[in-house]
PDB file of N, CA and C in Angstrom:
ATOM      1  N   UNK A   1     -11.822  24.274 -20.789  1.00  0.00           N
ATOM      2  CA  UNK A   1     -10.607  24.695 -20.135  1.00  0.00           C
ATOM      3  C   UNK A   1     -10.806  24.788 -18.625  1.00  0.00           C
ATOM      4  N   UNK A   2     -12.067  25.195 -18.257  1.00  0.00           N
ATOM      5  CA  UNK A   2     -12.170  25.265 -16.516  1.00  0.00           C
ATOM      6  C   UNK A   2     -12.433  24.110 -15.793  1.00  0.00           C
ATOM      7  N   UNK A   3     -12.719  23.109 -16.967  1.00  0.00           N
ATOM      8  CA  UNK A   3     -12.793  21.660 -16.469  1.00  0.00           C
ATOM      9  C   UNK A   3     -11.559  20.825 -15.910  1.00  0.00           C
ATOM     10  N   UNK A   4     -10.562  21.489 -17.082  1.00  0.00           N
ATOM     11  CA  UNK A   4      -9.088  20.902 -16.697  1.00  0.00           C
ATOM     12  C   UNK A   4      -8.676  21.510 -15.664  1.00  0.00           C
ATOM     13  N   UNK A   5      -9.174  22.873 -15.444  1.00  0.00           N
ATOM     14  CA  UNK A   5      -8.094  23.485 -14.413  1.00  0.00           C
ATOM     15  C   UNK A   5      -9.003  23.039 -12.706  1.00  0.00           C
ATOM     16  N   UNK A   6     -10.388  22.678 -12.941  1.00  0.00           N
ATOM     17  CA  UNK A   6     -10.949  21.917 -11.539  1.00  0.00           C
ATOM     18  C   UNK A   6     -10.009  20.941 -11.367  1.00  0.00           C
ATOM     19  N   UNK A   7     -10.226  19.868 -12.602  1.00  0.00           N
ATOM     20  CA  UNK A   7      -9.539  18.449 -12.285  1.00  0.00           C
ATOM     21  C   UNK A   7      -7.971  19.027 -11.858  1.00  0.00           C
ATOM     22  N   UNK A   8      -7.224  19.873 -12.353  1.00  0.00           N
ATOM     23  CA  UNK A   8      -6.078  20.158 -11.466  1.00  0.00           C
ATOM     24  C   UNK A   8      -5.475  20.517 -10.471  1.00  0.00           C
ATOM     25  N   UNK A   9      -6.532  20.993  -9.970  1.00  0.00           N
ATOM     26  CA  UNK A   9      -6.550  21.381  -8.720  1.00  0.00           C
ATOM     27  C   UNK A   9      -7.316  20.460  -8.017  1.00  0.00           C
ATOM     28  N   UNK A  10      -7.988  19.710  -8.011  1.00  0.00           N
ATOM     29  CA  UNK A  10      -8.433  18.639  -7.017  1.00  0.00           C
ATOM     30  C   UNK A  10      -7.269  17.871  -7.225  1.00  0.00           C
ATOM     31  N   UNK A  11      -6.610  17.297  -8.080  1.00  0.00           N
ATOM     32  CA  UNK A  11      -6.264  15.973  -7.796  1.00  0.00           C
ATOM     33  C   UNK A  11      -4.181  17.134  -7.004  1.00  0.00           C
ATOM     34  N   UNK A  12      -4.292  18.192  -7.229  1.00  0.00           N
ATOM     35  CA  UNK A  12      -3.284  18.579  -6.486  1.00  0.00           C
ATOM     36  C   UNK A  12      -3.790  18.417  -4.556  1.00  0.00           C
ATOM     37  N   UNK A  13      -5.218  19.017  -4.428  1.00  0.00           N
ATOM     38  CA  UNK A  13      -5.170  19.049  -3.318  1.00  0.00           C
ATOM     39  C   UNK A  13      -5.490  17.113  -2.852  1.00  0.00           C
ATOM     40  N   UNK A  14      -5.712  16.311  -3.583  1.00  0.00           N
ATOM     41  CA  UNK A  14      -5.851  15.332  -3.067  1.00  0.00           C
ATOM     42  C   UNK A  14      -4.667  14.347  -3.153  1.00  0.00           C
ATOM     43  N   UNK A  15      -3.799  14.921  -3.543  1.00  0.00           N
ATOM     44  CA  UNK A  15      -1.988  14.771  -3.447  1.00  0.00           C
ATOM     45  C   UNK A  15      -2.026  15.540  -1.742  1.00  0.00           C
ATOM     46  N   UNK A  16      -1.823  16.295  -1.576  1.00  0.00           N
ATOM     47  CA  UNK A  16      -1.276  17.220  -1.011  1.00  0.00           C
ATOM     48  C   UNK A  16      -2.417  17.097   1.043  1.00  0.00           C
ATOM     49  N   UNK A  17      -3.597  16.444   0.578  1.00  0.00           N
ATOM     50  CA  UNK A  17      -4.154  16.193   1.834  1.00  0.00           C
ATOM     51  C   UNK A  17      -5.267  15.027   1.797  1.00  0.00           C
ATOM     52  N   UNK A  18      -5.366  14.230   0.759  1.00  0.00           N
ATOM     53  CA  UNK A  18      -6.013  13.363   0.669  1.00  0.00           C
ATOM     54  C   UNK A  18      -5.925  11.920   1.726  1.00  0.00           C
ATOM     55  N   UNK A  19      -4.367  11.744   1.447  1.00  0.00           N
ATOM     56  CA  UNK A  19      -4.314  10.737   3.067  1.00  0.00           C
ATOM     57  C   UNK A  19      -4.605  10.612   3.874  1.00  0.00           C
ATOM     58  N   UNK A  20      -4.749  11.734   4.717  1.00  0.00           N
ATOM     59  CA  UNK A  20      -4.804  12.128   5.938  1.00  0.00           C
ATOM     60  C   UNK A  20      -6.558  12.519   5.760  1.00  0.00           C
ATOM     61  N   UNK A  21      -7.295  13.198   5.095  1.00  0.00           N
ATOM     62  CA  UNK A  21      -8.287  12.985   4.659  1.00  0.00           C
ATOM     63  C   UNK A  21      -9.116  12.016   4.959  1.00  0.00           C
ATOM     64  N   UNK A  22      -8.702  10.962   3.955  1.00  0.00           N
ATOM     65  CA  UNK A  22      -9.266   9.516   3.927  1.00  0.00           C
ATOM     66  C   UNK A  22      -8.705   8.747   4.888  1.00  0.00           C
ATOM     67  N   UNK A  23      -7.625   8.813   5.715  1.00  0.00           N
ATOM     68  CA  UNK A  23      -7.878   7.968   6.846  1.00  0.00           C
ATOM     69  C   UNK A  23      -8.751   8.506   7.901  1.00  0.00           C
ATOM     70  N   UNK A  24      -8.453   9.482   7.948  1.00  0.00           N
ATOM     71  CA  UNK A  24      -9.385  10.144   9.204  1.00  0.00           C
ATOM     72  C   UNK A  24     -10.773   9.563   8.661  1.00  0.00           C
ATOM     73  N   UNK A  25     -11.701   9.790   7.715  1.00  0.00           N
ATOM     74  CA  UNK A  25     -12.798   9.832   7.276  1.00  0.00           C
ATOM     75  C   UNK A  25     -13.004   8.018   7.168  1.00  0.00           C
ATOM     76  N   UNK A  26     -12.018   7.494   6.676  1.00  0.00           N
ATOM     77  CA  UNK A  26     -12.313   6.142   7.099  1.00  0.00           C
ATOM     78  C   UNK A  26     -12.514   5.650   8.266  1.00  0.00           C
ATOM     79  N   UNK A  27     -11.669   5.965   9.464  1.00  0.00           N
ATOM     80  CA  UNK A  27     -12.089   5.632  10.349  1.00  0.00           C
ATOM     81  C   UNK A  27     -13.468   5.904  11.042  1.00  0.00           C
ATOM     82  N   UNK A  28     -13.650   7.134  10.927  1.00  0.00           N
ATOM     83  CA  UNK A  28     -15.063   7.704  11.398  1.00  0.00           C
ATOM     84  C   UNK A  28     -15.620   6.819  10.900  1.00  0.00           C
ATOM     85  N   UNK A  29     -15.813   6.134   9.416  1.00  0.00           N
ATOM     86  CA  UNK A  29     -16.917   5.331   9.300  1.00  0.00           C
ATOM     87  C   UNK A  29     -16.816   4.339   9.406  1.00  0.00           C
ATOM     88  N   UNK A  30     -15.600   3.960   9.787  1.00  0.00           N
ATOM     89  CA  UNK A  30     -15.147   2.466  10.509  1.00  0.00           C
ATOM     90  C   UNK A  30     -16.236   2.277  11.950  1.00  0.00           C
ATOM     91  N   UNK A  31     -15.779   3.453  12.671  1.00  0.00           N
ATOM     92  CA  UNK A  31     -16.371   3.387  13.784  1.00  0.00           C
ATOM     93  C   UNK A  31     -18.437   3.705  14.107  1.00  0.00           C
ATOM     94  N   UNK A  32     -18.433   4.436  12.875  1.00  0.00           N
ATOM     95  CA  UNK A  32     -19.855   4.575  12.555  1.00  0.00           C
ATOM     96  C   UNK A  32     -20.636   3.171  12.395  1.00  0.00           C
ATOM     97  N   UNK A  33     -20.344   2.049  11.637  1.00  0.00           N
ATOM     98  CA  UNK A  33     -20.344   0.707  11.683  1.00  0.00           C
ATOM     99  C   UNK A  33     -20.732  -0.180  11.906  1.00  0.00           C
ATOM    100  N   UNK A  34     -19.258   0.210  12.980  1.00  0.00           N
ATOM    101  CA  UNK A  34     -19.380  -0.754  14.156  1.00  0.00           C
ATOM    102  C   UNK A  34     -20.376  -0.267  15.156  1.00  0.00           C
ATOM    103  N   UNK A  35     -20.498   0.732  15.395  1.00  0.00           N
ATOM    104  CA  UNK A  35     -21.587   1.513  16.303  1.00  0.00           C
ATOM    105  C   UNK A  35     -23.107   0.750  15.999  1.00  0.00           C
ATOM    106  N   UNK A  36     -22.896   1.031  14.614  1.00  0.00           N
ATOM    107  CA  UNK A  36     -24.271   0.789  14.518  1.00  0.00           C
ATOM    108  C   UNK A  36     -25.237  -0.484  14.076  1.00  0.00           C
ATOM    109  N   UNK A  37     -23.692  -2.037  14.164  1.00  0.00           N
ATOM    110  CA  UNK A  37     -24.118  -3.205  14.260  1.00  0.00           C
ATOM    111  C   UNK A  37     -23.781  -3.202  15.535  1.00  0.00           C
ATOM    112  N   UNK A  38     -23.307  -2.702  16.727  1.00  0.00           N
ATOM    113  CA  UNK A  38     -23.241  -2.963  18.195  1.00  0.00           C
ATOM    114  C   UNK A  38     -25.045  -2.091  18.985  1.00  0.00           C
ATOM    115  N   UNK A  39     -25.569  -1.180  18.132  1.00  0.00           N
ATOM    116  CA  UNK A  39     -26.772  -0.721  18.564  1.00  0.00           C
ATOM    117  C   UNK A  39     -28.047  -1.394  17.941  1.00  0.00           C
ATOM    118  N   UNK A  40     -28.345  -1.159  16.683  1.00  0.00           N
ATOM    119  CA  UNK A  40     -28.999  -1.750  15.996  1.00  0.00           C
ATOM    120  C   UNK A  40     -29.055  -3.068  15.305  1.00  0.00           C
ATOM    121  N   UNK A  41     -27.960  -3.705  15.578  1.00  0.00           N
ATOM    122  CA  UNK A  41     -27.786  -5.545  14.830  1.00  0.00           C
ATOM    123  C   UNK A  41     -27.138  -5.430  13.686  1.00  0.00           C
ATOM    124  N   UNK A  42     -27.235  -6.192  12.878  1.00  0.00           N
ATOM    125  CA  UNK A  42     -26.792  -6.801  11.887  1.00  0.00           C
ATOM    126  C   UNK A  42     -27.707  -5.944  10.743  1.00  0.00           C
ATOM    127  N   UNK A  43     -27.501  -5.060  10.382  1.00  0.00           N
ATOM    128  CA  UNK A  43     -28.590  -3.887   9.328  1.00  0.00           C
ATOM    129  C   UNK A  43     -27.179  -4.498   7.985  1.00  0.00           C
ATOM    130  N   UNK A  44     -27.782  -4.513   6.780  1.00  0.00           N
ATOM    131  CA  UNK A  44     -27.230  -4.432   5.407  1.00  0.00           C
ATOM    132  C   UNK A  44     -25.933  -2.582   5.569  1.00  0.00           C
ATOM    133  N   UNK A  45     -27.466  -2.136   5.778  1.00  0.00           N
ATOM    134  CA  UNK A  45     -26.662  -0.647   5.700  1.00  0.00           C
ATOM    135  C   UNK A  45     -25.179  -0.789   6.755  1.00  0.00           C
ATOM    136  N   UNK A  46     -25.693  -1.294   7.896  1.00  0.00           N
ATOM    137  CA  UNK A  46     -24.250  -1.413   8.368  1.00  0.00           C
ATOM    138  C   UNK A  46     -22.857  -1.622   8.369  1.00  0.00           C
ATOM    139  N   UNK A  47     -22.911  -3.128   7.611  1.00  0.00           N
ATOM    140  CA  UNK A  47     -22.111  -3.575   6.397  1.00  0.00           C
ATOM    141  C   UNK A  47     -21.571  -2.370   5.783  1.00  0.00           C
ATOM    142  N   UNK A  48     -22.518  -1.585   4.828  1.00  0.00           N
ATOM    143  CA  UNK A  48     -21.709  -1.409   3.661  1.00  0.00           C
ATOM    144  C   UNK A  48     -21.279  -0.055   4.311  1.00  0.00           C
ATOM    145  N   UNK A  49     -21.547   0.443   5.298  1.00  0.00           N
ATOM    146  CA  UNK A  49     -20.878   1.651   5.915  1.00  0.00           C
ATOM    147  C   UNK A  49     -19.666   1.227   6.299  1.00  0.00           C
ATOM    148  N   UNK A  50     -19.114   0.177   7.273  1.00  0.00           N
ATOM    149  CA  UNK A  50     -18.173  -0.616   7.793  1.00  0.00           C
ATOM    150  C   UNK A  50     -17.369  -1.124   6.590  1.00  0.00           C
ATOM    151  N   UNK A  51     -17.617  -1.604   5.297  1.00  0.00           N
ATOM    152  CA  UNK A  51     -16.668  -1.454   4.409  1.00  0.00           C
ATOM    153  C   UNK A  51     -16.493  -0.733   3.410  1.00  0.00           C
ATOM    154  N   UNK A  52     -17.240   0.613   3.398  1.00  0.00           N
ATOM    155  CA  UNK A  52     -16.489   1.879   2.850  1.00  0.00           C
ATOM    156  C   UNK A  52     -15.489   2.722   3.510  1.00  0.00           C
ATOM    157  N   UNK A  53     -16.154   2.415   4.960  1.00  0.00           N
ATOM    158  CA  UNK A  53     -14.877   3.163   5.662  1.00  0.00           C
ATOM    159  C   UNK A  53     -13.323   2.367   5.662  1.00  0.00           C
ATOM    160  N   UNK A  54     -13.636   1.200   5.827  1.00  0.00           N
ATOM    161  CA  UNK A  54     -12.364   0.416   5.514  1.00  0.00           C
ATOM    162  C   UNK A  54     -11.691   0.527   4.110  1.00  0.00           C
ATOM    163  N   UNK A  55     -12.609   0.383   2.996  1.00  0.00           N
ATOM    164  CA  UNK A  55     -12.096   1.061   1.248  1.00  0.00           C
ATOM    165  C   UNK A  55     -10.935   2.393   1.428  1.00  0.00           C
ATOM    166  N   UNK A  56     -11.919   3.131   2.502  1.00  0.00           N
ATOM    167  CA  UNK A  56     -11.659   5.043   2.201  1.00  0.00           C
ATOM    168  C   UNK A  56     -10.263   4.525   3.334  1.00  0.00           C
ATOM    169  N   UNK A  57     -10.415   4.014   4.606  1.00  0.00           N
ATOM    170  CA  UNK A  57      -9.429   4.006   5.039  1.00  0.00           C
ATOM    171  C   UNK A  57      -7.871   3.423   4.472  1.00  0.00           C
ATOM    172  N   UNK A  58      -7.969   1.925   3.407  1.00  0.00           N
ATOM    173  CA  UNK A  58      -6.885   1.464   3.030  1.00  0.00           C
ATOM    174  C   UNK A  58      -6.420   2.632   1.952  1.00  0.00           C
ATOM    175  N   UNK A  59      -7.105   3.633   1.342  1.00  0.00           N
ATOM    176  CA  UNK A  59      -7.262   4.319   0.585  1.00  0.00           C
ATOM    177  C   UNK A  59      -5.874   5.326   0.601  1.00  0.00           C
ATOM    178  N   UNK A  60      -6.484   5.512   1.499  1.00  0.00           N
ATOM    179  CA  UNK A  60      -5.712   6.905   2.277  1.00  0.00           C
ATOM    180  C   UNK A  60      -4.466   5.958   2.866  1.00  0.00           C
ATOM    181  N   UNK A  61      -4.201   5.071   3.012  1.00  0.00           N
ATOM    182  CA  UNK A  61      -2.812   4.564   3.410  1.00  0.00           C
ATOM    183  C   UNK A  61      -2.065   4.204   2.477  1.00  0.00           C
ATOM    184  N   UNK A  62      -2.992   3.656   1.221  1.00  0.00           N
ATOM    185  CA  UNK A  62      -1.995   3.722  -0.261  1.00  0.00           C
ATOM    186  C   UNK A  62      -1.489   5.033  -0.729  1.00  0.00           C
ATOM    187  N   UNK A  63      -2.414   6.168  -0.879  1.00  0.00           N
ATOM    188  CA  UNK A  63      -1.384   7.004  -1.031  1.00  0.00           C
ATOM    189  C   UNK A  63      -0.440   7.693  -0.149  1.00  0.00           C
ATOM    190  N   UNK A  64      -0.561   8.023   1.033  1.00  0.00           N
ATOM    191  CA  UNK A  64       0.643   7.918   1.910  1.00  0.00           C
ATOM    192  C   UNK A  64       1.898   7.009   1.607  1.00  0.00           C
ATOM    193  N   UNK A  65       1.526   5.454   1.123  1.00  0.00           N
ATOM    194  CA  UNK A  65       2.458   4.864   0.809  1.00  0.00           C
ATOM    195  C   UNK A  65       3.210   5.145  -0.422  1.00  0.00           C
ATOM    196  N   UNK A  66       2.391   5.501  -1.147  1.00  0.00           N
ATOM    197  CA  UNK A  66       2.679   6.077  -2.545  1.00  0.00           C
ATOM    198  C   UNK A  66       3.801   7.203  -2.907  1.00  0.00           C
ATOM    199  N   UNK A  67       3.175   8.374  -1.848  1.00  0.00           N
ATOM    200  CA  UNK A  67       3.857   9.412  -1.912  1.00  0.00           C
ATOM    201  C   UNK A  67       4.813   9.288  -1.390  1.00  0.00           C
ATOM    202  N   UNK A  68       5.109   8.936   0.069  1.00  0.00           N
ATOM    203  CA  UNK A  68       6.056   8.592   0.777  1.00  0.00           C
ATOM    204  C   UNK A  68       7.527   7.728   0.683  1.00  0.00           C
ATOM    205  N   UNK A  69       6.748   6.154  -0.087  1.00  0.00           N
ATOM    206  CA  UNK A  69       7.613   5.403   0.057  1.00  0.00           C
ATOM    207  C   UNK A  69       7.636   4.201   1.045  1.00  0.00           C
ATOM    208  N   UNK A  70       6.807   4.829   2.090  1.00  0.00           N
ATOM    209  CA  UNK A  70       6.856   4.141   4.166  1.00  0.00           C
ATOM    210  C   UNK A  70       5.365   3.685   4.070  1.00  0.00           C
ATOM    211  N   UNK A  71       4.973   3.035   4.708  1.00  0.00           N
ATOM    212  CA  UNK A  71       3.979   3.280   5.582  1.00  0.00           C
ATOM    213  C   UNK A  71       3.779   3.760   7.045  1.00  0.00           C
ATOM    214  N   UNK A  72       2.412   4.227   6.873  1.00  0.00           N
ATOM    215  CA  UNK A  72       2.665   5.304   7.840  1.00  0.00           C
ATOM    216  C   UNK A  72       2.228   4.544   9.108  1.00  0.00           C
ATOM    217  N   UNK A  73       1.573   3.251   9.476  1.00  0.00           N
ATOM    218  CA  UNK A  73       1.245   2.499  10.157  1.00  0.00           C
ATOM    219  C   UNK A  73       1.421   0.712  10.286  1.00  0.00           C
ATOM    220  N   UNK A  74       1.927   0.293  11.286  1.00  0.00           N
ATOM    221  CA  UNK A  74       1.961  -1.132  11.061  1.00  0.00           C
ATOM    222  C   UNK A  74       1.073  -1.885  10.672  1.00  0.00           C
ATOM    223  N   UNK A  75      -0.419  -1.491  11.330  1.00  0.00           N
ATOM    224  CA  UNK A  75      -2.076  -2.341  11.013  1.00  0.00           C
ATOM    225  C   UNK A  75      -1.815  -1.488   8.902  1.00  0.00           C
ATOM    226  N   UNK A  76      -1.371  -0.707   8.346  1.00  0.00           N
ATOM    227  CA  UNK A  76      -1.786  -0.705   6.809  1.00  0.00           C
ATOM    228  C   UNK A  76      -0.825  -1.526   6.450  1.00  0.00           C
ATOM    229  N   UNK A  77       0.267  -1.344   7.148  1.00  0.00           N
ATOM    230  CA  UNK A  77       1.571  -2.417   6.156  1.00  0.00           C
ATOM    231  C   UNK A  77       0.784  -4.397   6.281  1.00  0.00           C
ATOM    232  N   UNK A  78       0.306  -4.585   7.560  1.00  0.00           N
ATOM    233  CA  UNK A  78      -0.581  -5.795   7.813  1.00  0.00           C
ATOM    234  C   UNK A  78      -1.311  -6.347   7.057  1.00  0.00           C
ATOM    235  N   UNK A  79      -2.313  -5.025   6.991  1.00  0.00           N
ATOM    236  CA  UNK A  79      -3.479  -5.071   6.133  1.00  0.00           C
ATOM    237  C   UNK A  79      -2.985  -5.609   4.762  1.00  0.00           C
ATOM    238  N   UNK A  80      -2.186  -4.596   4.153  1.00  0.00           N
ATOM    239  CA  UNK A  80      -1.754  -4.467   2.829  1.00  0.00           C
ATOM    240  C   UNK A  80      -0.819  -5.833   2.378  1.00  0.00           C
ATOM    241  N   UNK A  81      -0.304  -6.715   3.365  1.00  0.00           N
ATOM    242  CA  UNK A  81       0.152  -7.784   3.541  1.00  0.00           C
ATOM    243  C   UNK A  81      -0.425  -9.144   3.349  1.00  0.00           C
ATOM    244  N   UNK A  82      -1.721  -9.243   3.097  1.00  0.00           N
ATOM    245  CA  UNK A  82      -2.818 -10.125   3.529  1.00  0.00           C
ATOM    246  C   UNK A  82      -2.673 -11.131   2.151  1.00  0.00           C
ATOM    247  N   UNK A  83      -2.645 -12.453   2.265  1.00  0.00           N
ATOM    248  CA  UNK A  83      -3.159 -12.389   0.344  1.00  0.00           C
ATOM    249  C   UNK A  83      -3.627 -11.938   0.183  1.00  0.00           C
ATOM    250  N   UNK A  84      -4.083 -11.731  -1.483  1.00  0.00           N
ATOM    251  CA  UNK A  84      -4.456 -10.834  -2.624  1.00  0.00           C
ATOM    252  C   UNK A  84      -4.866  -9.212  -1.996  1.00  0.00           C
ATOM    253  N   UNK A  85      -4.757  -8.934  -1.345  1.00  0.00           N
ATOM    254  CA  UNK A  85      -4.814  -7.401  -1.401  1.00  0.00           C
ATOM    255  C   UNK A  85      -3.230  -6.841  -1.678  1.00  0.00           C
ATOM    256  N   UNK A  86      -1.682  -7.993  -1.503  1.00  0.00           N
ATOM    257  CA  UNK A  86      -0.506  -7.209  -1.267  1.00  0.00           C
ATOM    258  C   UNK A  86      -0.119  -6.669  -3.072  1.00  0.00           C
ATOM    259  N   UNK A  87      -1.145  -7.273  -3.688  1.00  0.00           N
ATOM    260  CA  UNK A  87      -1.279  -7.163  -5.162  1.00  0.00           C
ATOM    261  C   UNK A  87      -1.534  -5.771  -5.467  1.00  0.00           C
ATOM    262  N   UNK A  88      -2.579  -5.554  -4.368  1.00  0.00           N
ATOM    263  CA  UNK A  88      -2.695  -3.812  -4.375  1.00  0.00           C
ATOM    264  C   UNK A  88      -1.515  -2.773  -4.158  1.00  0.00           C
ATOM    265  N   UNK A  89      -0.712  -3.122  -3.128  1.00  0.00           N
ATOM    266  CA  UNK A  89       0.131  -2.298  -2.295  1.00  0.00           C
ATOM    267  C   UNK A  89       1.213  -1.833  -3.421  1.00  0.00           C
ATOM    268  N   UNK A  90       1.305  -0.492  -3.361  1.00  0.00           N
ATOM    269  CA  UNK A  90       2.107   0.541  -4.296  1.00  0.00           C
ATOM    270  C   UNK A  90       3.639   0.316  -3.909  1.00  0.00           C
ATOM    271  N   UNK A  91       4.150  -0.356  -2.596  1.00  0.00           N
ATOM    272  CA  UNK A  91       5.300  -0.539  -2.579  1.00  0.00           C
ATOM    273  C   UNK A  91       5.377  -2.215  -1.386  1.00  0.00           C
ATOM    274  N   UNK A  92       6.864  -2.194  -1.080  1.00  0.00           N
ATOM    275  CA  UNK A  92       6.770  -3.959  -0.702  1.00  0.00           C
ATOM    276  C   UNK A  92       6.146  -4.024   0.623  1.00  0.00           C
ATOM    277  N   UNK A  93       5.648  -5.197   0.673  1.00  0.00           N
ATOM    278  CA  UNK A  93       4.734  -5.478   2.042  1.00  0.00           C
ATOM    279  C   UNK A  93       5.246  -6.538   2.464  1.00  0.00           C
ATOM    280  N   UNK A  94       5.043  -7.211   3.673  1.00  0.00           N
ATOM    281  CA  UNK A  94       5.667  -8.658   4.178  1.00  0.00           C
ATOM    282  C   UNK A  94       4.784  -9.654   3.843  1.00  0.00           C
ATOM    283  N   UNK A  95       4.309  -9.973   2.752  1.00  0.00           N
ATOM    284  CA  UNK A  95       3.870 -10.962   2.226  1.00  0.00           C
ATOM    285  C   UNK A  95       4.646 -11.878   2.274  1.00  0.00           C
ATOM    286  N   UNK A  96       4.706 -13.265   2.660  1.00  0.00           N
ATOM    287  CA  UNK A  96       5.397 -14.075   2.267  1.00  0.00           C
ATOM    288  C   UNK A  96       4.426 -15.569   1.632  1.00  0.00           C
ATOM    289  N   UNK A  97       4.603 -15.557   0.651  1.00  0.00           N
ATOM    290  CA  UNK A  97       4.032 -16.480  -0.740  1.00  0.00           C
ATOM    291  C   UNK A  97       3.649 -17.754   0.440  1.00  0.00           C
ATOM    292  N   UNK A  98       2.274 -19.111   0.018  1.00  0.00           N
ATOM    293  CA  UNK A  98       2.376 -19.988   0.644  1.00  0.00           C
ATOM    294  C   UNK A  98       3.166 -20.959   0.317  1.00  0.00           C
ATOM    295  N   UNK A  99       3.842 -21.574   1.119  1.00  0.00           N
ATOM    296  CA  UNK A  99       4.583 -22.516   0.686  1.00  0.00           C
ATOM    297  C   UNK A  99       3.989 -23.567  -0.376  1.00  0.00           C
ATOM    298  N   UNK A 100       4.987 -23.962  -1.685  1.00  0.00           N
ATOM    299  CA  UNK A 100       4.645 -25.326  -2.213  1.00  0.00           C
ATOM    300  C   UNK A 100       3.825 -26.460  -1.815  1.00  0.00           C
ATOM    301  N   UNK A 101       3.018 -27.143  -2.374  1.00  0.00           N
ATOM    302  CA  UNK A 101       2.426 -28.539  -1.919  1.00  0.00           C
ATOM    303  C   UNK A 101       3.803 -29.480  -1.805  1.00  0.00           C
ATOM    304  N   UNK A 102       3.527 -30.212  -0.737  1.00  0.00           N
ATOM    305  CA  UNK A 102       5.168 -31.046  -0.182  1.00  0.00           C
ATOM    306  C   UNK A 102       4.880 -31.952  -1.460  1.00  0.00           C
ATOM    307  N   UNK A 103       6.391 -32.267  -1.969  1.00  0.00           N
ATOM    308  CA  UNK A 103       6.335 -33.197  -2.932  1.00  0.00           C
ATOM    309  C   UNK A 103       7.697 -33.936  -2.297  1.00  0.00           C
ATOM    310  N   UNK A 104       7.782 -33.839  -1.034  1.00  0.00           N
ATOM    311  CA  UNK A 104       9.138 -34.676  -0.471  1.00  0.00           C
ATOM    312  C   UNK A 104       8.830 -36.084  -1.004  1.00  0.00           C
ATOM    313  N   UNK A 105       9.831 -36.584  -1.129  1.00  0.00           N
ATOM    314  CA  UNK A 105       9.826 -38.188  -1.342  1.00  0.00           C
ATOM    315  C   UNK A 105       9.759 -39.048   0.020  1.00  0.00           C
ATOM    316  N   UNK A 106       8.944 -39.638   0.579  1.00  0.00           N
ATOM    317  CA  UNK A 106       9.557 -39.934   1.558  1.00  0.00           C
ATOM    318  C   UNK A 106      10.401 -41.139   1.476  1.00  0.00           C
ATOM    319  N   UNK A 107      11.057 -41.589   2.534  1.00  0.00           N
ATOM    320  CA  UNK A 107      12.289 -42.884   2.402  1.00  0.00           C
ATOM    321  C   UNK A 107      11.527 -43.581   2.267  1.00  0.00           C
ATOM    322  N   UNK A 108      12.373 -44.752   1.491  1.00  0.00           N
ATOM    323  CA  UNK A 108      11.743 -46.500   1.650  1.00  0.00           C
ATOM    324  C   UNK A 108      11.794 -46.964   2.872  1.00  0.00           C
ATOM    325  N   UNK A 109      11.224 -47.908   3.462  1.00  0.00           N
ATOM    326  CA  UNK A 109      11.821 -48.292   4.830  1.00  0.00           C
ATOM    327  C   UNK A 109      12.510 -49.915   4.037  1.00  0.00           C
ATOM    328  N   UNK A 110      13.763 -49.622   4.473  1.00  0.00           N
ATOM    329  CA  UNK A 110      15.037 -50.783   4.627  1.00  0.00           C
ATOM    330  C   UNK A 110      14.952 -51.828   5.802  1.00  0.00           C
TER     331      UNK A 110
END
């Protein structure tokens, strides 16, 4: 029973401040990152710091979008726009599909 009532209360407070949370915290490690392939090079660890913070950051903009309805930024509506990530996005994004392979006919020449 105190198991359910943790899990209810986390996932209330991660309703209630998780967005804002995880973007903030994404960015920090967005910028952690980049810091530290602009100091130290090209490290593995760098990488995968630079795309957790980006994970935690799109994170936190899905549920904002979620809860909301909006997005709360043009770079997440972008992001979230991209192929195959707009697959992710909890509400509509400006995806626009690639066009068909041309199957125009072209004219005979007369």
């Amino acid at each position: 029973m105190a198991v359910a009532a943790i899990i209810a209360v986390a996932a209330l407070l991660i309703w209630g401040f998780g967005s804002i949370i995880a973007r903030l915290a994404g960015a920090i490690a967005v910028f952690e990152g980049l810091l530290r392939i602009g100091i130290t090079g090209s490290t593995p660890a760098a990488y995968v710091i630079l795309a957790a913070g980006l994970a935690i950051w799109m994170t936190g903009h899905w549920i904002w979008a979620f809860k909301h309805k909006a997005w709360r930024t043009r770079l997440a509506l972008t992001a979230y726009s991209l192929p195959g990530l707009h697959h992710l996005a909890p509400i509509p994004t400006n995806h626009t599909p690639r066009p068909a392979p041309d199957t125009a006919v072209w004219p005979s020449k007369h």
